[in-house]
C-alpha atoms as a PDB file:
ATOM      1  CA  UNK A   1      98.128 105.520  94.786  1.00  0.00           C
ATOM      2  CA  UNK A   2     100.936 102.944  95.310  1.00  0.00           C
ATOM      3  CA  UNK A   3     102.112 101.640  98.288  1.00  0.00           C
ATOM      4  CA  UNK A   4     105.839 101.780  97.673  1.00  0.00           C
ATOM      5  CA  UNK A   5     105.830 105.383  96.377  1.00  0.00           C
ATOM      6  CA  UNK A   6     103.641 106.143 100.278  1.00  0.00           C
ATOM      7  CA  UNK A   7     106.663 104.191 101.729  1.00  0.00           C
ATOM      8  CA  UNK A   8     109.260 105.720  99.672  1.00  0.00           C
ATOM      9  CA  UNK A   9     107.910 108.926 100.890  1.00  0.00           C
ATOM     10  CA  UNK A  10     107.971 108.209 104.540  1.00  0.00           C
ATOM     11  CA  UNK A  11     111.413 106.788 104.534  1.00  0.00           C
ATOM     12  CA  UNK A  12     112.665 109.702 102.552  1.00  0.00           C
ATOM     13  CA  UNK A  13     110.766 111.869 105.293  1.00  0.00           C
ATOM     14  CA  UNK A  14     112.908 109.288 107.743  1.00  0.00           C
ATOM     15  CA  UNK A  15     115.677 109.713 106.107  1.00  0.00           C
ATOM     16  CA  UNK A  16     115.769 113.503 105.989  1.00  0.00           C
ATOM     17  CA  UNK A  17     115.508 113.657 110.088  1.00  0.00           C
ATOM     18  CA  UNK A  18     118.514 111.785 110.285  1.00  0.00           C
ATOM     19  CA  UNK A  19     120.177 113.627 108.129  1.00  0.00           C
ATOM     20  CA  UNK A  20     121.615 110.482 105.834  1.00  0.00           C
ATOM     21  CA  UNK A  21     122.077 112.512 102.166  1.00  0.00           C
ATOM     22  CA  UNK A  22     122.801 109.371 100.324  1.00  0.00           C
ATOM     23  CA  UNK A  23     119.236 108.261 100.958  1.00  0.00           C
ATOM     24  CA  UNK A  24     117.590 111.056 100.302  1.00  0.00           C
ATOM     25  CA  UNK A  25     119.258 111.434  97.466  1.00  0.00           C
ATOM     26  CA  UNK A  26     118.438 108.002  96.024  1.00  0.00           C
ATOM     27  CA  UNK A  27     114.911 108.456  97.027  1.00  0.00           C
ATOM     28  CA  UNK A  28     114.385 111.697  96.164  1.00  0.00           C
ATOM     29  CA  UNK A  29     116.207 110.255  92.451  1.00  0.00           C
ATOM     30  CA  UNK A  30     113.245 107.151  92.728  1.00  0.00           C
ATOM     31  CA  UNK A  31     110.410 109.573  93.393  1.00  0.00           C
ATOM     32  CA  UNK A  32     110.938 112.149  90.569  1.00  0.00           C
ATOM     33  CA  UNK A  33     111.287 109.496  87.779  1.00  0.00           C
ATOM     34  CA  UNK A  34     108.199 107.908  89.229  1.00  0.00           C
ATOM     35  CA  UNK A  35     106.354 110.674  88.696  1.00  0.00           C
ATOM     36  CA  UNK A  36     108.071 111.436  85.665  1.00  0.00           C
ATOM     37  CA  UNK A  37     106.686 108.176  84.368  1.00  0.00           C
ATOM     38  CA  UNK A  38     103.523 108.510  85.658  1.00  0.00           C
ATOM     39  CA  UNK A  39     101.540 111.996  86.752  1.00  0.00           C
ATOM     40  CA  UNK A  40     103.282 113.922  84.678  1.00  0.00           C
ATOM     41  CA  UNK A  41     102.456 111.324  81.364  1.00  0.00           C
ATOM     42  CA  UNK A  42      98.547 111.353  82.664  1.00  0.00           C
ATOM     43  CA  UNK A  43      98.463 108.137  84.509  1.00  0.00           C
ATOM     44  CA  UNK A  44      98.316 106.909  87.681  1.00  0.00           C
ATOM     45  CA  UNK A  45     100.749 106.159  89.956  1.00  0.00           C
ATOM     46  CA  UNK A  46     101.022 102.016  90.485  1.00  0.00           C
ATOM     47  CA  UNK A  47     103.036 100.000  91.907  1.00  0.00           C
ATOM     48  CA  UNK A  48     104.504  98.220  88.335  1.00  0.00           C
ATOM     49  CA  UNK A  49     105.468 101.557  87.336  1.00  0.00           C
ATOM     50  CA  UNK A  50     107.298 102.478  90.779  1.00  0.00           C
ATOM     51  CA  UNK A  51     109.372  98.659  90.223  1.00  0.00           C
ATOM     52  CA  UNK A  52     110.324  99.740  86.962  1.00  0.00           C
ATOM     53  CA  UNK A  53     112.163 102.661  88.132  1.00  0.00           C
ATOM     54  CA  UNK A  54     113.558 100.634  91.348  1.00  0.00           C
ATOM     55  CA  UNK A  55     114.812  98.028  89.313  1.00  0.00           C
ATOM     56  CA  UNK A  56     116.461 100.455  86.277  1.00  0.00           C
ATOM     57  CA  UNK A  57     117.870 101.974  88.977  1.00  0.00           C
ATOM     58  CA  UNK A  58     119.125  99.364  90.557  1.00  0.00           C
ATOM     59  CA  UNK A  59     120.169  97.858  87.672  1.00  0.00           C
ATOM     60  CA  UNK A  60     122.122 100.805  87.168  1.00  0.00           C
ATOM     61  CA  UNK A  61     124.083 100.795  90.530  1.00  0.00           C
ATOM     62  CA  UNK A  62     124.985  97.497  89.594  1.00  0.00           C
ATOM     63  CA  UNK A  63     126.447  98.702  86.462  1.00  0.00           C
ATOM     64  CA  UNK A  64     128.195 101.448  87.981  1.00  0.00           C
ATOM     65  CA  UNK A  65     129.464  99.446  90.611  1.00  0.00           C
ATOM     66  CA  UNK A  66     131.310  97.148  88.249  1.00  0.00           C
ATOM     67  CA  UNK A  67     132.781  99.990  86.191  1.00  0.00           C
ATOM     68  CA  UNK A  68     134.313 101.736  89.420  1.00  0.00           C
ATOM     69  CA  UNK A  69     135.529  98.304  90.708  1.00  0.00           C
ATOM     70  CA  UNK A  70     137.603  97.789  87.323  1.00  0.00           C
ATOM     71  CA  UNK A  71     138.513 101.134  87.436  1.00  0.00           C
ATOM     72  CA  UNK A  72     140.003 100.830  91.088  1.00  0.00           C
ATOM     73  CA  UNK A  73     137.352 103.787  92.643  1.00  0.00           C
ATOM     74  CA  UNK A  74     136.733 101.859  95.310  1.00  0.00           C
ATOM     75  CA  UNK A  75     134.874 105.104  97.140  1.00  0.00           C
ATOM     76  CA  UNK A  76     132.558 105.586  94.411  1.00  0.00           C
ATOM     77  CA  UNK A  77     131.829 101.743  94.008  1.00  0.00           C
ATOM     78  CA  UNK A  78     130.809 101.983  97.846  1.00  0.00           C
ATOM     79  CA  UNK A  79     128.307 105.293  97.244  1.00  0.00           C
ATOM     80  CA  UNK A  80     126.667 102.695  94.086  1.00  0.00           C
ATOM     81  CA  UNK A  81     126.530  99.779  97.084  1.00  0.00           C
ATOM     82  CA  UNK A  82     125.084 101.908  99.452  1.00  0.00           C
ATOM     83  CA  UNK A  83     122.210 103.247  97.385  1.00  0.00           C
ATOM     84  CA  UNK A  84     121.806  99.433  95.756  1.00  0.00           C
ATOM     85  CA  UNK A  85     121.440  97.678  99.374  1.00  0.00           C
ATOM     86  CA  UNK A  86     119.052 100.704  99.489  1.00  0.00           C
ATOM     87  CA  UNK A  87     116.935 100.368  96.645  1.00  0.00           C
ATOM     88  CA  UNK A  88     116.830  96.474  97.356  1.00  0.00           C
ATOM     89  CA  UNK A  89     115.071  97.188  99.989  1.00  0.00           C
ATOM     90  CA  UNK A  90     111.972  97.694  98.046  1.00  0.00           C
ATOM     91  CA  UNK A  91     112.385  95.164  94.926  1.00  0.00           C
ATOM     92  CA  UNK A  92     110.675  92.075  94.897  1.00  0.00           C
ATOM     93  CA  UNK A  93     112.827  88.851  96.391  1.00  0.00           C
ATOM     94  CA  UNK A  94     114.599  87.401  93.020  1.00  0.00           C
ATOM     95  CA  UNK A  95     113.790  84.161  92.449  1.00  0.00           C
ATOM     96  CA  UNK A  96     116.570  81.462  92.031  1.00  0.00           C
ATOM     97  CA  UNK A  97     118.240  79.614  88.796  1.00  0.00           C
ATOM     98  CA  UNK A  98     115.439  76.466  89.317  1.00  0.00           C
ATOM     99  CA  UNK A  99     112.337  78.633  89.757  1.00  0.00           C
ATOM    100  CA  UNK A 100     113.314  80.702  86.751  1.00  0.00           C
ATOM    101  CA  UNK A 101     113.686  77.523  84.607  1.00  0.00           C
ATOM    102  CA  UNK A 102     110.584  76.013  85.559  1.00  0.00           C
ATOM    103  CA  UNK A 103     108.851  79.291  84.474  1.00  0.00           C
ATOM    104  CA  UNK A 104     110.459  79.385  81.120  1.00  0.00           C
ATOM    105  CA  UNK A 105     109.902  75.890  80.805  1.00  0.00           C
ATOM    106  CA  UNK A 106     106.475  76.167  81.381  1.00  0.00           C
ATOM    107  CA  UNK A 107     105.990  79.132  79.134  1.00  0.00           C
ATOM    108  CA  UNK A 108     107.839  77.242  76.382  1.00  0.00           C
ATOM    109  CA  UNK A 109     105.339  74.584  76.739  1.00  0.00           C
ATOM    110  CA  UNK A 110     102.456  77.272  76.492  1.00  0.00           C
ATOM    111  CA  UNK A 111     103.840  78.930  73.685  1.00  0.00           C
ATOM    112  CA  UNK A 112     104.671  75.768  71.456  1.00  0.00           C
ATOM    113  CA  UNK A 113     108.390  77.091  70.873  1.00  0.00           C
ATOM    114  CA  UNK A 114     110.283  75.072  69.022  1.00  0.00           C
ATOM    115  CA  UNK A 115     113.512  76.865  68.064  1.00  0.00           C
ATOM    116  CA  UNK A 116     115.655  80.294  68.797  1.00  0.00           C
ATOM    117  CA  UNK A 117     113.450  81.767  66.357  1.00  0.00           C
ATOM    118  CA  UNK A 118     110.467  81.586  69.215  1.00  0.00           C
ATOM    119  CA  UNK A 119     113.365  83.357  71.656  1.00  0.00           C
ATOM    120  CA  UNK A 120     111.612  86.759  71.393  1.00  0.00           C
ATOM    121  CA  UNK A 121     108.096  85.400  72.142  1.00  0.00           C
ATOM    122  CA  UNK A 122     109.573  83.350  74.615  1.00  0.00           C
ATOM    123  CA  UNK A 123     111.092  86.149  76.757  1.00  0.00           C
ATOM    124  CA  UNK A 124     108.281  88.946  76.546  1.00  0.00           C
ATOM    125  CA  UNK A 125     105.947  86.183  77.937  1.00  0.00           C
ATOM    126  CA  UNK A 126     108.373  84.977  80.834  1.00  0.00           C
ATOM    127  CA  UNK A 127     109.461  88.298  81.868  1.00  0.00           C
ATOM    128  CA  UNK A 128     105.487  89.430  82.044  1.00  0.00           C
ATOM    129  CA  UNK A 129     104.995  86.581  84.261  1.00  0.00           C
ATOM    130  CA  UNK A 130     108.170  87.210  86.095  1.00  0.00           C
ATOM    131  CA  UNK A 131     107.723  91.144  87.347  1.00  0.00           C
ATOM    132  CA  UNK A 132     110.866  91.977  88.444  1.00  0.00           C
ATOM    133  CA  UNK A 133     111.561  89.009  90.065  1.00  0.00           C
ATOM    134  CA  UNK A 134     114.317  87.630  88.101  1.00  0.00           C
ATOM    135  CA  UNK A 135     117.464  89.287  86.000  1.00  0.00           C
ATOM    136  CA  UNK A 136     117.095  89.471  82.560  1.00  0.00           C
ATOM    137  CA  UNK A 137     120.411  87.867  81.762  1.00  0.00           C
ATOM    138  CA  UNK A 138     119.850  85.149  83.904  1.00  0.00           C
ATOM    139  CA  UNK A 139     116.001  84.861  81.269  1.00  0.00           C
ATOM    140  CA  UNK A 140     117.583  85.115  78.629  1.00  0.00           C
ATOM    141  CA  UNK A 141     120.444  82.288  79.289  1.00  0.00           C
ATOM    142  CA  UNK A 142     117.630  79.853  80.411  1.00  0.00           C
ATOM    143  CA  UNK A 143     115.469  80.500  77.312  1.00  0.00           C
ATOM    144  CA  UNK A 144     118.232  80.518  74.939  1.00  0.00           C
ATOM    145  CA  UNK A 145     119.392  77.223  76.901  1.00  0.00           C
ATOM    146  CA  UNK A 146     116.046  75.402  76.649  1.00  0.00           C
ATOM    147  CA  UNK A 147     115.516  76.536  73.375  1.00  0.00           C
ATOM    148  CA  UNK A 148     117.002  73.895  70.200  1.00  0.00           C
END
């Protein structure tokens, strides 16, 4: 079993005590597509799969965030923050700008790419080694920067 889904559980056990709905809810949202994912496909429940939906969903908020902002909903742009700050909680640290670079550079150097063409390869082995742990904008700029 993973250890983020056991602590998701106990702070969404937490969470219901105190009565804070916006956590539950966001939780509760983080469990079921877990499982989704995972039991209900057949396989077990890991700790890759429970970051995948953490960071969809928090890519998500961040999405909705920005659409509320330009829309001036500035309510429902706080709701998004609120269950982003929470889902943060249990993402990986993101590494900086530098760190990313000297991963794709080194990757680059593995792979022998040589041109834009190599882009694709480029990325699928950076983000493997990268988990979660960086934006894939900010890979995709630094490939597509290193690249000739």
């Amino acid at each position: 079993m993973s250890e983020i889904y056991d602590r998701l559980m106990a702070d969404m056990k937490a969470a219901m005590k105190e009565h804070d709905t916006v956590a539950v809810n966001a939780i509760r949202g983080v469990i079921a597509k877990a499982k989704d994912l995972t039991v209900n496909a057949g396989k077990d429940m890991t700790d890759e799969a429970v970051l995948a939906v953490l960071a969809k969903g928090a890519k998500q908020r961040e999405e909705s965030i920005a659409q509320f902002t330009a829309a001036g909903r500035a309510e429902l742009a706080a709701a998004e923050q609120k269950e982003l700050d929470l889902l943060k909680k249990y993402l990986p640290a993101q590494l900086g700008e530098a760190e990313v670079a000297a991963v794709v550079k080194a990757v680059i150097a593995e792979t022998g790419a040589a041109s834009k063409k190599d882009m694709g390869r480029v990325m699928k082995e950076t983000m493997a080694r990268l988990k979660g742990q960086a934006d894939g904008k900010l890979v995709s700029r630094l490939v597509g920067e290193a690249l000739p």
